[in-house]
PDB file of N, CA and C in Angstrom:
ATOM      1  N   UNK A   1     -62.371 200.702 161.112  1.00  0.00           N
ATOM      2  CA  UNK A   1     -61.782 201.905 160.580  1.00  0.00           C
ATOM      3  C   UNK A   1     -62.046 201.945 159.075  1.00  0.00           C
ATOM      4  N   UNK A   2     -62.698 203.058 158.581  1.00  0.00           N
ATOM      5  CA  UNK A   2     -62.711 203.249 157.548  1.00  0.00           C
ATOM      6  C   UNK A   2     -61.114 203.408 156.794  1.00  0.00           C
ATOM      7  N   UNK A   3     -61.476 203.785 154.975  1.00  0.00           N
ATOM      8  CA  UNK A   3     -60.307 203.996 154.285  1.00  0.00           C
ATOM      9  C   UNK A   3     -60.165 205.775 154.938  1.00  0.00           C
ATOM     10  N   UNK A   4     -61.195 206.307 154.871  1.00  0.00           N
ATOM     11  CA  UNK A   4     -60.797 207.902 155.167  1.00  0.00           C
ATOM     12  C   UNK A   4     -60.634 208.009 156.869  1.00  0.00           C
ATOM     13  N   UNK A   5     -60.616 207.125 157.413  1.00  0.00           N
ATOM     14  CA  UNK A   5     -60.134 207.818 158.471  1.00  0.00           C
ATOM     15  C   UNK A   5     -58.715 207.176 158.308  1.00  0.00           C
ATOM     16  N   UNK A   6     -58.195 205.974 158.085  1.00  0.00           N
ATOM     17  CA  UNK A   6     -56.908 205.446 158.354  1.00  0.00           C
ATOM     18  C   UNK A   6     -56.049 206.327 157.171  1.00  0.00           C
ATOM     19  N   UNK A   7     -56.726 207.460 155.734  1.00  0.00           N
ATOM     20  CA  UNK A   7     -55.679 208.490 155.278  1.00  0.00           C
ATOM     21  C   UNK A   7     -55.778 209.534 156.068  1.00  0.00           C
ATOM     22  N   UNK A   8     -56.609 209.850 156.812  1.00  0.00           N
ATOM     23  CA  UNK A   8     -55.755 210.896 157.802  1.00  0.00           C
ATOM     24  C   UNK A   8     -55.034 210.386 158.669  1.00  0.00           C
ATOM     25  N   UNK A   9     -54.989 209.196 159.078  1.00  0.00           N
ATOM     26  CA  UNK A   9     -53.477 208.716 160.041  1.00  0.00           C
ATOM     27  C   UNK A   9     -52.548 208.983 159.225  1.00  0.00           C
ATOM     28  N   UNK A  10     -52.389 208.628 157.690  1.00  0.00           N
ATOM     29  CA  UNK A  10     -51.221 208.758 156.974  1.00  0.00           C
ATOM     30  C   UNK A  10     -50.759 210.348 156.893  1.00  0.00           C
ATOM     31  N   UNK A  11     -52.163 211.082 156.696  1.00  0.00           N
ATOM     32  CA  UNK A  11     -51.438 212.840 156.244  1.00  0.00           C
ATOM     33  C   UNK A  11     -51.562 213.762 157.729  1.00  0.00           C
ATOM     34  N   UNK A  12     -51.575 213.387 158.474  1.00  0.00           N
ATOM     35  CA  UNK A  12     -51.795 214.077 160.353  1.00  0.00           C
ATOM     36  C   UNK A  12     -51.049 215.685 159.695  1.00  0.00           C
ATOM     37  N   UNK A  13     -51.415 216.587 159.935  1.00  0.00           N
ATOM     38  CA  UNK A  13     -51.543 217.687 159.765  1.00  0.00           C
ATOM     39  C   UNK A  13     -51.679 218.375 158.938  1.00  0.00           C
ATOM     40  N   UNK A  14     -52.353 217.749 157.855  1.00  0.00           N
ATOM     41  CA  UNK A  14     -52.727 217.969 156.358  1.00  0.00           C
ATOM     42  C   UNK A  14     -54.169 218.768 156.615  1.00  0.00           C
ATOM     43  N   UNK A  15     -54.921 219.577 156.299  1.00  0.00           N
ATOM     44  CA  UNK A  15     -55.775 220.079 156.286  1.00  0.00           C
ATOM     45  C   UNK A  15     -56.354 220.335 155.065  1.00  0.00           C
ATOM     46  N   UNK A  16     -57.141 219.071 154.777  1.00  0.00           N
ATOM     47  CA  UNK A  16     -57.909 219.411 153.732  1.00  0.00           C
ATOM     48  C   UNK A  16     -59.377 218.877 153.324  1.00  0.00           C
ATOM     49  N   UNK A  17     -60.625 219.625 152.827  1.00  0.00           N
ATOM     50  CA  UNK A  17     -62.111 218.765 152.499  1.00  0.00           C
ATOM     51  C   UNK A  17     -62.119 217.652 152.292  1.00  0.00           C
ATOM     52  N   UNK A  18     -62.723 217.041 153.204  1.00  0.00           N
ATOM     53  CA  UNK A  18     -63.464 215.638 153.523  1.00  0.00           C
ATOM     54  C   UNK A  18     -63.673 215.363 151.695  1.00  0.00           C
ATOM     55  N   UNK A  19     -64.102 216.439 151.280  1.00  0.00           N
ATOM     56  CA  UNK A  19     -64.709 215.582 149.728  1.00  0.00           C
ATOM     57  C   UNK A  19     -63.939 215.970 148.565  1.00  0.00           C
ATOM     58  N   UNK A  20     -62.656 216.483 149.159  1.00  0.00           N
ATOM     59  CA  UNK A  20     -61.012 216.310 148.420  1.00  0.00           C
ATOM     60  C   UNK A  20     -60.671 215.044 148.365  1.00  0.00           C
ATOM     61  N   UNK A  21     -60.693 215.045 149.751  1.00  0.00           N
ATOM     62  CA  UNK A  21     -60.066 213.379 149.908  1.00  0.00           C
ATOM     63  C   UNK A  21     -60.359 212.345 149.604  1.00  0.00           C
ATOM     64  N   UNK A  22     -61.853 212.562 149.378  1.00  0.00           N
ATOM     65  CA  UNK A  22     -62.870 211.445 148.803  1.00  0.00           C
ATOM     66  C   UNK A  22     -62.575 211.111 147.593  1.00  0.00           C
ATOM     67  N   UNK A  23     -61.987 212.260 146.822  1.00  0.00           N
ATOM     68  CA  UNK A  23     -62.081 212.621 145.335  1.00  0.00           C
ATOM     69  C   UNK A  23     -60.315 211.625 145.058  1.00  0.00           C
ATOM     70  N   UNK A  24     -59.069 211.891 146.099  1.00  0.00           N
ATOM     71  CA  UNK A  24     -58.589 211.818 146.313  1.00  0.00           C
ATOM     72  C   UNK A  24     -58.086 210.152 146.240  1.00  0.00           C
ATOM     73  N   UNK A  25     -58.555 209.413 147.354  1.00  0.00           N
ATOM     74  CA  UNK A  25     -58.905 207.956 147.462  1.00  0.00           C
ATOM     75  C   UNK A  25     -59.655 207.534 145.997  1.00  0.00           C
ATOM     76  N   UNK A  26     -61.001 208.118 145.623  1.00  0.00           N
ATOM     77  CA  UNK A  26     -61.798 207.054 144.364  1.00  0.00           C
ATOM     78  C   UNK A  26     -60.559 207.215 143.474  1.00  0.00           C
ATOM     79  N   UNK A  27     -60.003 208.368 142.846  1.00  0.00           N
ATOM     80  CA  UNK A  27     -58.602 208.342 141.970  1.00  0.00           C
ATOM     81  C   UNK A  27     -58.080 207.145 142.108  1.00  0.00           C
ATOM     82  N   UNK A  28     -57.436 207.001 143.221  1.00  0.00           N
ATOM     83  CA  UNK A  28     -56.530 205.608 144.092  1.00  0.00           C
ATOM     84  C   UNK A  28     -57.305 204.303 144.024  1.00  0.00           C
ATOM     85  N   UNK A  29     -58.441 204.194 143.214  1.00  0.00           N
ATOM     86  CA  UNK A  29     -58.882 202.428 143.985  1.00  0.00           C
ATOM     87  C   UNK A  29     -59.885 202.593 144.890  1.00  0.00           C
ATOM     88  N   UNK A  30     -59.938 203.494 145.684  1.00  0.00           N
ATOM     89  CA  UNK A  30     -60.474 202.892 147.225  1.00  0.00           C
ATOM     90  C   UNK A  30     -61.472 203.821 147.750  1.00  0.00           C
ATOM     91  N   UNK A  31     -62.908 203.304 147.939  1.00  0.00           N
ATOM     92  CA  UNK A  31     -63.664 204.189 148.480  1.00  0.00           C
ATOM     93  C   UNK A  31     -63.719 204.594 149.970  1.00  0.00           C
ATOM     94  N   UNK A  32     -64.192 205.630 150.355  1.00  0.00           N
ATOM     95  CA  UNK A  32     -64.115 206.651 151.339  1.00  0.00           C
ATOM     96  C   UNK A  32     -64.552 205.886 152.525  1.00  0.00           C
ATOM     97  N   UNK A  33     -65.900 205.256 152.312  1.00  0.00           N
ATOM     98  CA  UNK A  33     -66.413 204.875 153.677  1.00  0.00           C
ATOM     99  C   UNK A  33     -66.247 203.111 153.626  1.00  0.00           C
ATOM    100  N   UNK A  34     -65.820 202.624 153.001  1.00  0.00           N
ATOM    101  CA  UNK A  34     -65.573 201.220 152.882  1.00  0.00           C
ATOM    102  C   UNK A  34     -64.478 200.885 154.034  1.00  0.00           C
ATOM    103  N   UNK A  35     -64.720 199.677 155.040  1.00  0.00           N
ATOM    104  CA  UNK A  35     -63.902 199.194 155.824  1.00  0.00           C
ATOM    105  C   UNK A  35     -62.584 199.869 154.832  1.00  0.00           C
ATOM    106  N   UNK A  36     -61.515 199.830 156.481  1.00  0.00           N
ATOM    107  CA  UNK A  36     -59.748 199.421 155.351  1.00  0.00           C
ATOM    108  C   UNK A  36     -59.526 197.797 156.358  1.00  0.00           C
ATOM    109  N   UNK A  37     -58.804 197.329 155.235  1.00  0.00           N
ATOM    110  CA  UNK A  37     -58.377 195.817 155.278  1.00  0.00           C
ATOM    111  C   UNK A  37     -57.219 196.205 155.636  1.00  0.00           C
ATOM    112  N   UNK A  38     -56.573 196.026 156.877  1.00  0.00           N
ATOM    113  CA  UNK A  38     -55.391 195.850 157.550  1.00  0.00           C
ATOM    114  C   UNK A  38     -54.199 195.137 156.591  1.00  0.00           C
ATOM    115  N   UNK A  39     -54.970 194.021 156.503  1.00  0.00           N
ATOM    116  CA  UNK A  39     -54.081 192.666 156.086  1.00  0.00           C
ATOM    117  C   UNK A  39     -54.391 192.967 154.476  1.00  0.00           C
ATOM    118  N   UNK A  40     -54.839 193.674 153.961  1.00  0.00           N
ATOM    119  CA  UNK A  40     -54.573 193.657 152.526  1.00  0.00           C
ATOM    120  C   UNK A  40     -53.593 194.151 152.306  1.00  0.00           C
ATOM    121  N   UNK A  41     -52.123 194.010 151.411  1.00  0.00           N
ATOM    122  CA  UNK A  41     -51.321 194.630 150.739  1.00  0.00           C
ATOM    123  C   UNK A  41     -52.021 195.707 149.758  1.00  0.00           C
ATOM    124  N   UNK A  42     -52.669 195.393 148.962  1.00  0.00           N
ATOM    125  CA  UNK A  42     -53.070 196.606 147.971  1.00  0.00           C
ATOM    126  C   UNK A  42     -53.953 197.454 148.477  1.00  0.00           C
ATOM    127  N   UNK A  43     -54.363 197.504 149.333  1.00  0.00           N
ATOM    128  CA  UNK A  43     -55.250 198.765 150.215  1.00  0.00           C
ATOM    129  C   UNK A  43     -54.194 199.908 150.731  1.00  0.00           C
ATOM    130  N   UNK A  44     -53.178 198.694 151.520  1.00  0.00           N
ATOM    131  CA  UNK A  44     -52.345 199.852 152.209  1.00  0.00           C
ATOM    132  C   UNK A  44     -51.398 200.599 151.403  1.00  0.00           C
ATOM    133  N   UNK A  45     -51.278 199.816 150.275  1.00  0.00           N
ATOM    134  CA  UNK A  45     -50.528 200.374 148.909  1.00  0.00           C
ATOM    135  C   UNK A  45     -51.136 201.713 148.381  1.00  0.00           C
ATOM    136  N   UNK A  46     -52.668 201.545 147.790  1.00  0.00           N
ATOM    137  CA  UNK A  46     -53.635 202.282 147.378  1.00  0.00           C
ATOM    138  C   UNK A  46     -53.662 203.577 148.675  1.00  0.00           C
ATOM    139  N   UNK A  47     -53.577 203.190 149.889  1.00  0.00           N
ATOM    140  CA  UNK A  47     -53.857 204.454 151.069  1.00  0.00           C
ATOM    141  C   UNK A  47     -52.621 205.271 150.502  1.00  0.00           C
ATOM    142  N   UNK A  48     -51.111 204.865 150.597  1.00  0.00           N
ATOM    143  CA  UNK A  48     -49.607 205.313 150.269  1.00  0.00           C
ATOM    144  C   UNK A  48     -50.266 206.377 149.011  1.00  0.00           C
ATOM    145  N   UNK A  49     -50.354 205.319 148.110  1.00  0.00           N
ATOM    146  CA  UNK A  49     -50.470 206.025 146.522  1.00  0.00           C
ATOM    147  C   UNK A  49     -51.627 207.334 146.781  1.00  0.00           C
ATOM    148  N   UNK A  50     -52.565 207.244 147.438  1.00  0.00           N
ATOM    149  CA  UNK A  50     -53.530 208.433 148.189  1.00  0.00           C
ATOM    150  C   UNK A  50     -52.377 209.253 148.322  1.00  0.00           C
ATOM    151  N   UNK A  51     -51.894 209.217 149.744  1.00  0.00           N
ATOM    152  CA  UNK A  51     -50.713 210.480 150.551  1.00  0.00           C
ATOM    153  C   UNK A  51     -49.954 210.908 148.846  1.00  0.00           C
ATOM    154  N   UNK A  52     -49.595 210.145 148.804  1.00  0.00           N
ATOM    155  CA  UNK A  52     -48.472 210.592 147.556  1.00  0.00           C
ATOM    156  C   UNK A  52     -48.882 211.604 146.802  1.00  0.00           C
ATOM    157  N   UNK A  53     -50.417 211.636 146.089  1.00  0.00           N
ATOM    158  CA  UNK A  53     -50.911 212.319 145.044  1.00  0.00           C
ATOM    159  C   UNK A  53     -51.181 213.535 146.137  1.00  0.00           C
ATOM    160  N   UNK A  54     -51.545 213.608 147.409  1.00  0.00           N
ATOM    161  CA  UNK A  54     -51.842 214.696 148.255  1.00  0.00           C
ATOM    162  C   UNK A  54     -50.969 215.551 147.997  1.00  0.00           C
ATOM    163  N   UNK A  55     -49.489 215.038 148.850  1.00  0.00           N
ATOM    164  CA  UNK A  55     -48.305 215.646 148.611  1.00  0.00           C
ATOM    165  C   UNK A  55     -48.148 216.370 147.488  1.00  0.00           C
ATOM    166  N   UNK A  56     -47.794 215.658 146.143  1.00  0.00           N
ATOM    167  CA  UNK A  56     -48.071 216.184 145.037  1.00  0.00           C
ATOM    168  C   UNK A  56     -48.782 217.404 144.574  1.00  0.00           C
ATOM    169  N   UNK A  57     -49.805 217.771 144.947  1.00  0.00           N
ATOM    170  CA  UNK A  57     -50.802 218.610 144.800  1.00  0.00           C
ATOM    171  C   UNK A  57     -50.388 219.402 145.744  1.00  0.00           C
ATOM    172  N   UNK A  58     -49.751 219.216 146.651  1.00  0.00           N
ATOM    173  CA  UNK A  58     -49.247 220.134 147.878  1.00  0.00           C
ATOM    174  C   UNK A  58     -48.244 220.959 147.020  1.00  0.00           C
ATOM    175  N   UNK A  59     -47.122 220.094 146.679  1.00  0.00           N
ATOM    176  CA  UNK A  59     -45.727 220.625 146.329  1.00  0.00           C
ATOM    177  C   UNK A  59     -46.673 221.686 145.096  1.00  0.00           C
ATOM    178  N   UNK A  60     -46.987 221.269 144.201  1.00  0.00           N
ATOM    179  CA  UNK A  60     -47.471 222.423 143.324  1.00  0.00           C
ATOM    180  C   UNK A  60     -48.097 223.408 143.547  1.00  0.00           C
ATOM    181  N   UNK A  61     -48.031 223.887 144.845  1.00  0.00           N
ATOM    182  CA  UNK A  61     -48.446 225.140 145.297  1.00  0.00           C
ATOM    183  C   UNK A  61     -47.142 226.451 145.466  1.00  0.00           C
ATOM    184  N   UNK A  62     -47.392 227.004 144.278  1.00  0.00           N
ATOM    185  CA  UNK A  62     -46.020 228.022 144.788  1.00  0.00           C
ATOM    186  C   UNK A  62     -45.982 228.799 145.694  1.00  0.00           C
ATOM    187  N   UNK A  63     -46.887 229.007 146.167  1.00  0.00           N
ATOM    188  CA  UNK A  63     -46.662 229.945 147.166  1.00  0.00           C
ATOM    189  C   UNK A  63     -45.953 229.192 148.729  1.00  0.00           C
ATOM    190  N   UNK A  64     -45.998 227.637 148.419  1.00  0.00           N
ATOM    191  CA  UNK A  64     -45.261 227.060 149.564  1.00  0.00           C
ATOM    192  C   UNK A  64     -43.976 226.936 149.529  1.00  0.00           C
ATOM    193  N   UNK A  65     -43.200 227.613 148.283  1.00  0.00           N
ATOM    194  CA  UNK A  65     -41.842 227.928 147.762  1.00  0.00           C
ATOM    195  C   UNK A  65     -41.046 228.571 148.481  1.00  0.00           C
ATOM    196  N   UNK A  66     -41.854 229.892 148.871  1.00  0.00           N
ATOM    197  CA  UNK A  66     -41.021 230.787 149.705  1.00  0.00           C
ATOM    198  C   UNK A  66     -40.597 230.799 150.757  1.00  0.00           C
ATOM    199  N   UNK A  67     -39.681 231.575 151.194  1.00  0.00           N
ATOM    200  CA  UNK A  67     -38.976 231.560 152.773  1.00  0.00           C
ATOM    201  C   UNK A  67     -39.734 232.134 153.824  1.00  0.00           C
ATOM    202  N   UNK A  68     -40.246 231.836 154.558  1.00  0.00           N
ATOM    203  CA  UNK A  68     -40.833 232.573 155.601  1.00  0.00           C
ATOM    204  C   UNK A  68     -40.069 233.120 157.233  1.00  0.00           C
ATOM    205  N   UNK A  69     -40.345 234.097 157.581  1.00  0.00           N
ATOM    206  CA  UNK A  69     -39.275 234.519 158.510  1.00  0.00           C
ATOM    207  C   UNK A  69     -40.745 234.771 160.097  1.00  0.00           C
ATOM    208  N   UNK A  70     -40.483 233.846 160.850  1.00  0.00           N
ATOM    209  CA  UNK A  70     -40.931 234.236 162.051  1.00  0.00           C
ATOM    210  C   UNK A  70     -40.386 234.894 162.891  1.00  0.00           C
ATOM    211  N   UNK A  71     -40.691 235.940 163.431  1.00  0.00           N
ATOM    212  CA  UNK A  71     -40.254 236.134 164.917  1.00  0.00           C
ATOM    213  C   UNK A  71     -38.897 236.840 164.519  1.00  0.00           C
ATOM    214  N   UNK A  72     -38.626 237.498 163.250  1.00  0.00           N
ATOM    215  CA  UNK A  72     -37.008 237.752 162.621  1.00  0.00           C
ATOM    216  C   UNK A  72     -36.083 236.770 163.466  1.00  0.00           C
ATOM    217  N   UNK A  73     -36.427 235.874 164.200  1.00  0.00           N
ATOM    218  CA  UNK A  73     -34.897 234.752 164.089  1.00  0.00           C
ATOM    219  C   UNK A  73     -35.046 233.668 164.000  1.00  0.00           C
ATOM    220  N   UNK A  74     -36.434 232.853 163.522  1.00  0.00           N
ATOM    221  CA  UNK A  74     -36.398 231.774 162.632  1.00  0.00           C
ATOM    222  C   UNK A  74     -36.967 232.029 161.301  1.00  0.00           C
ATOM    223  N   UNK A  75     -36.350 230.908 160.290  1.00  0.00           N
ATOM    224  CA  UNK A  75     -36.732 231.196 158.835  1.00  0.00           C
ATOM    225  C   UNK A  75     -37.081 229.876 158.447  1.00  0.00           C
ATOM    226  N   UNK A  76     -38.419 230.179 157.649  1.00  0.00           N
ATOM    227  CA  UNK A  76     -38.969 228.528 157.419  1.00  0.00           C
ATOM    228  C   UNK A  76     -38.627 228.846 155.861  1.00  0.00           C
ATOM    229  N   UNK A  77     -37.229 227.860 155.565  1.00  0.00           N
ATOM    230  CA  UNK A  77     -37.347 227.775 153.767  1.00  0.00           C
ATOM    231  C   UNK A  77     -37.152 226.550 153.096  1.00  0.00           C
ATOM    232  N   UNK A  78     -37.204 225.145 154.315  1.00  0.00           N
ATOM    233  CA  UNK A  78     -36.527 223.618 153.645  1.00  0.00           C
ATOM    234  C   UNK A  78     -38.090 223.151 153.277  1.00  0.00           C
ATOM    235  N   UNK A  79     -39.149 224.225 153.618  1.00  0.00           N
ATOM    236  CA  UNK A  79     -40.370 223.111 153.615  1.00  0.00           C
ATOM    237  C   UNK A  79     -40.658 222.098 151.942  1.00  0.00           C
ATOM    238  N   UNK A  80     -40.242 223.057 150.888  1.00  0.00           N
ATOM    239  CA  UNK A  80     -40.261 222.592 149.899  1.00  0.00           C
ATOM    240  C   UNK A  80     -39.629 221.709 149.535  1.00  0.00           C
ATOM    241  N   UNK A  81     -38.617 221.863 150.046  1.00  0.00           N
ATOM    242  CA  UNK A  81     -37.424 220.832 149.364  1.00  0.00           C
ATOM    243  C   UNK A  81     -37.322 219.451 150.827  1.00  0.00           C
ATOM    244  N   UNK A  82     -38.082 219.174 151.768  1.00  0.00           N
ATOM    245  CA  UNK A  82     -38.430 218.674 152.900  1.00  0.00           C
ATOM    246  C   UNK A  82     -39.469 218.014 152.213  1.00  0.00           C
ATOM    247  N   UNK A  83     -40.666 218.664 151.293  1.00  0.00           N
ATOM    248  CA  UNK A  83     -41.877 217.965 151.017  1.00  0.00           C
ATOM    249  C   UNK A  83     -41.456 217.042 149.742  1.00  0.00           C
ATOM    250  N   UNK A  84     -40.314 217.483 148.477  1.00  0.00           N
ATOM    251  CA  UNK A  84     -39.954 216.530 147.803  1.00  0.00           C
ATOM    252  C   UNK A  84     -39.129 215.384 148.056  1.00  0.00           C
ATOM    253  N   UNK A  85     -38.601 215.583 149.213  1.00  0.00           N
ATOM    254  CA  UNK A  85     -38.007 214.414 149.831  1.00  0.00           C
ATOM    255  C   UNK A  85     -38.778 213.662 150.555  1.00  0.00           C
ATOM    256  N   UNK A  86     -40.111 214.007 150.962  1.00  0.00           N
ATOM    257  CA  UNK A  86     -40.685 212.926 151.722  1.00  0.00           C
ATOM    258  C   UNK A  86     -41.503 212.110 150.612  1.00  0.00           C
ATOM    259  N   UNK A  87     -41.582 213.082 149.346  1.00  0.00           N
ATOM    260  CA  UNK A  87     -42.540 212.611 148.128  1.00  0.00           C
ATOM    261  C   UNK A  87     -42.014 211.195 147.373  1.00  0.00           C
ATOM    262  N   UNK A  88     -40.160 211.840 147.613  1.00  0.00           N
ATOM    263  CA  UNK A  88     -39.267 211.010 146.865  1.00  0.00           C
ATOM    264  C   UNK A  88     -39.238 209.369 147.769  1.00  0.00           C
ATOM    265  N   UNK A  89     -39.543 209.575 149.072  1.00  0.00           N
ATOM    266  CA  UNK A  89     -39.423 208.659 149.943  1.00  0.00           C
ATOM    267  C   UNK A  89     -40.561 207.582 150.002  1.00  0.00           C
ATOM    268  N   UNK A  90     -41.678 208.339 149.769  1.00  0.00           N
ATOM    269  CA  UNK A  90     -43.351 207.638 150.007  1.00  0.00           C
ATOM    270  C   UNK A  90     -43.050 206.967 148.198  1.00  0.00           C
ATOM    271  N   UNK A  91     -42.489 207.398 147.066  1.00  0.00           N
ATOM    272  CA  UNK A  91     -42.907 206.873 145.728  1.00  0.00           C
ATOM    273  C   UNK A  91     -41.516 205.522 145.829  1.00  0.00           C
ATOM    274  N   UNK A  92     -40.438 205.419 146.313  1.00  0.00           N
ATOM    275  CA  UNK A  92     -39.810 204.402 146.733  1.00  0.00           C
ATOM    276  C   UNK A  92     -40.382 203.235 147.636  1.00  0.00           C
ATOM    277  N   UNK A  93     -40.754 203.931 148.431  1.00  0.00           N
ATOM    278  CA  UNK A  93     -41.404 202.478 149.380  1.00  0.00           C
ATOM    279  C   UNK A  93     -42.777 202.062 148.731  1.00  0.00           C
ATOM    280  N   UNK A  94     -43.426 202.692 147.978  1.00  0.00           N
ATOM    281  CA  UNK A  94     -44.728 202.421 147.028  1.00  0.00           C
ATOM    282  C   UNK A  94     -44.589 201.032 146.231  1.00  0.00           C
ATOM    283  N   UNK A  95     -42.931 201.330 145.287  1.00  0.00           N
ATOM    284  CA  UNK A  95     -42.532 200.837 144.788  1.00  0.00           C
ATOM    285  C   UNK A  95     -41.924 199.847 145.272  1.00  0.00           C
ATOM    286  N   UNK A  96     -41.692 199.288 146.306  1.00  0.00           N
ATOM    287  CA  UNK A  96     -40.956 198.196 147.041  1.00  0.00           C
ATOM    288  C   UNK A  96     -42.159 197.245 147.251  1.00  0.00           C
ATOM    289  N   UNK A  97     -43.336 197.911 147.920  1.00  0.00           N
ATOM    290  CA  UNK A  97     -44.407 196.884 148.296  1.00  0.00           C
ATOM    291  C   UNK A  97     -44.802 196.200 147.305  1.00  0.00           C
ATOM    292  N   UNK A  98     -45.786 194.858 147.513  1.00  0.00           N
ATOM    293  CA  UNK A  98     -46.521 194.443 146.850  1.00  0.00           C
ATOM    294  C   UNK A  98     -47.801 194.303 146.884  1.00  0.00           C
ATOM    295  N   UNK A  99     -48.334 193.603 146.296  1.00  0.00           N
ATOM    296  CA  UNK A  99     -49.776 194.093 145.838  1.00  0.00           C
ATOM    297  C   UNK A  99     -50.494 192.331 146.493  1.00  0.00           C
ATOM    298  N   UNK A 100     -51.513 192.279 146.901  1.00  0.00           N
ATOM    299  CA  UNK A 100     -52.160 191.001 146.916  1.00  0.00           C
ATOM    300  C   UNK A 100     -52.059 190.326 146.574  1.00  0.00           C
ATOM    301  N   UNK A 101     -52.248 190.198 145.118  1.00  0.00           N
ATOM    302  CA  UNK A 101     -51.843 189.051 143.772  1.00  0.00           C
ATOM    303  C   UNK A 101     -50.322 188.910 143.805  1.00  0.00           C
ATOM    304  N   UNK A 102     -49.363 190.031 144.143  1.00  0.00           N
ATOM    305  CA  UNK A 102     -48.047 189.470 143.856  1.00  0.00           C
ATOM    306  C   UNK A 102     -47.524 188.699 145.538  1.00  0.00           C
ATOM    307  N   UNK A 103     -48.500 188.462 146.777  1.00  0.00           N
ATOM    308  CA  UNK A 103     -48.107 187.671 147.824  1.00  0.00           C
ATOM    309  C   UNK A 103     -48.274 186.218 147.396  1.00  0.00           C
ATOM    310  N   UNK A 104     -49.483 186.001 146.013  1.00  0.00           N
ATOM    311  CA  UNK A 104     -49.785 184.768 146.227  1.00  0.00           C
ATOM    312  C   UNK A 104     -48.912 184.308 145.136  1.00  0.00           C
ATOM    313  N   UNK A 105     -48.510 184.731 144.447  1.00  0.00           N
ATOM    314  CA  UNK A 105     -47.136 184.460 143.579  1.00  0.00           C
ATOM    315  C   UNK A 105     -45.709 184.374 143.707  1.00  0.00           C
ATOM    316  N   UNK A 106     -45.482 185.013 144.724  1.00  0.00           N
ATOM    317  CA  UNK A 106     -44.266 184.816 145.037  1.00  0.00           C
ATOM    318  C   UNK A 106     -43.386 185.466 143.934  1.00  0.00           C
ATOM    319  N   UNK A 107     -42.087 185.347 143.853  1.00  0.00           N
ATOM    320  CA  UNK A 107     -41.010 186.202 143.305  1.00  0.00           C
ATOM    321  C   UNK A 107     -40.354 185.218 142.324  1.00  0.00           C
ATOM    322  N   UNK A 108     -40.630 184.108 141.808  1.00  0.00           N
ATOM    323  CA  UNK A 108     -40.026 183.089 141.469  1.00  0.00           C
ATOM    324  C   UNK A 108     -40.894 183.461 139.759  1.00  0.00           C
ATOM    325  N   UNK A 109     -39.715 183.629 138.721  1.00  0.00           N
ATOM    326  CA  UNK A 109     -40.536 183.252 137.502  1.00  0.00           C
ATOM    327  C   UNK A 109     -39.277 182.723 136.558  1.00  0.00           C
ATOM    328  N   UNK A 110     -39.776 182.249 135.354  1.00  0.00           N
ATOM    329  CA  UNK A 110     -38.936 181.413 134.725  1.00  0.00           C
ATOM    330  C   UNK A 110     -38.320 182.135 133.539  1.00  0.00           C
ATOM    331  N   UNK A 111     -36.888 182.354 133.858  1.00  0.00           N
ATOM    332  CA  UNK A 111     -36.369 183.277 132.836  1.00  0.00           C
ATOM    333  C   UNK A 111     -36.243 182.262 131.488  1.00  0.00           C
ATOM    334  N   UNK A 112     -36.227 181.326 131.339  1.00  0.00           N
ATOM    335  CA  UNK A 112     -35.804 180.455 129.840  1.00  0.00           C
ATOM    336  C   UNK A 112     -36.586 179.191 130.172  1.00  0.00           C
ATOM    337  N   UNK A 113     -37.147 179.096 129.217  1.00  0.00           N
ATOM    338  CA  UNK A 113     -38.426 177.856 128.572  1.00  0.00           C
ATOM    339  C   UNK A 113     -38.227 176.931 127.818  1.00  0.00           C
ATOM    340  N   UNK A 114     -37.445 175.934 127.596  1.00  0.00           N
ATOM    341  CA  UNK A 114     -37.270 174.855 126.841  1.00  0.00           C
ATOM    342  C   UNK A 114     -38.387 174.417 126.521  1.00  0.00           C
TER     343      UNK A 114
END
């Protein structure tokens, strides 16, 4: 599996150019057609940090602001405030993971040095 196919597992109904996304990922670290490393922490980090900037670029679309009324008896108006909460959600768990270099280090550092 490539990196661009395993970010469309991450954005599944995202619709957008193959050479967005490309543009998208090199931003992030990670090229388009290069294996993805399962077992790497900072790949799957770098894929996250991908979705995130998508989103991002999503939410700044105003026209995805408005209320939309189907069928006069449903109304689509949480999408915005639905997409900053999933934004708010993906930049938390971003922030929780670690990175390659910080598995082989561990969490242990020395607050005072005699």
């Amino acid at each position: 599996m490539t990196n661009l196919q395993r970010l469309f597992l991450e954005i599944k109904g995202i619709d957008l150019d193959q050479n967005e996304l490309i543009v998208y990922l090199e931003e992030n670290g990670l090229k388009a057609h290069d294996e993805y490393i399962s077992s790497s922490a900072t790949a799957k980090r770098n894929i996250y940090r991908t979705a995130l900037s998508i989103l991002e670029s999503i939410a700044n679309n105003p026209t995805l602001m408005k209320t939309y009324k189907v069928d006069n008896d449903i109304t689509i108006s949480d999408f915005h405030e639905n997409l900053l909460n999933r934004i708010d959600q993906l930049e938390r768990k971003i922030r929780q993971m670690k990175t390659d270099e910080q598995e082989q280090t561990g969490n242990v550092f020395m607050l005072f040095n005699s």
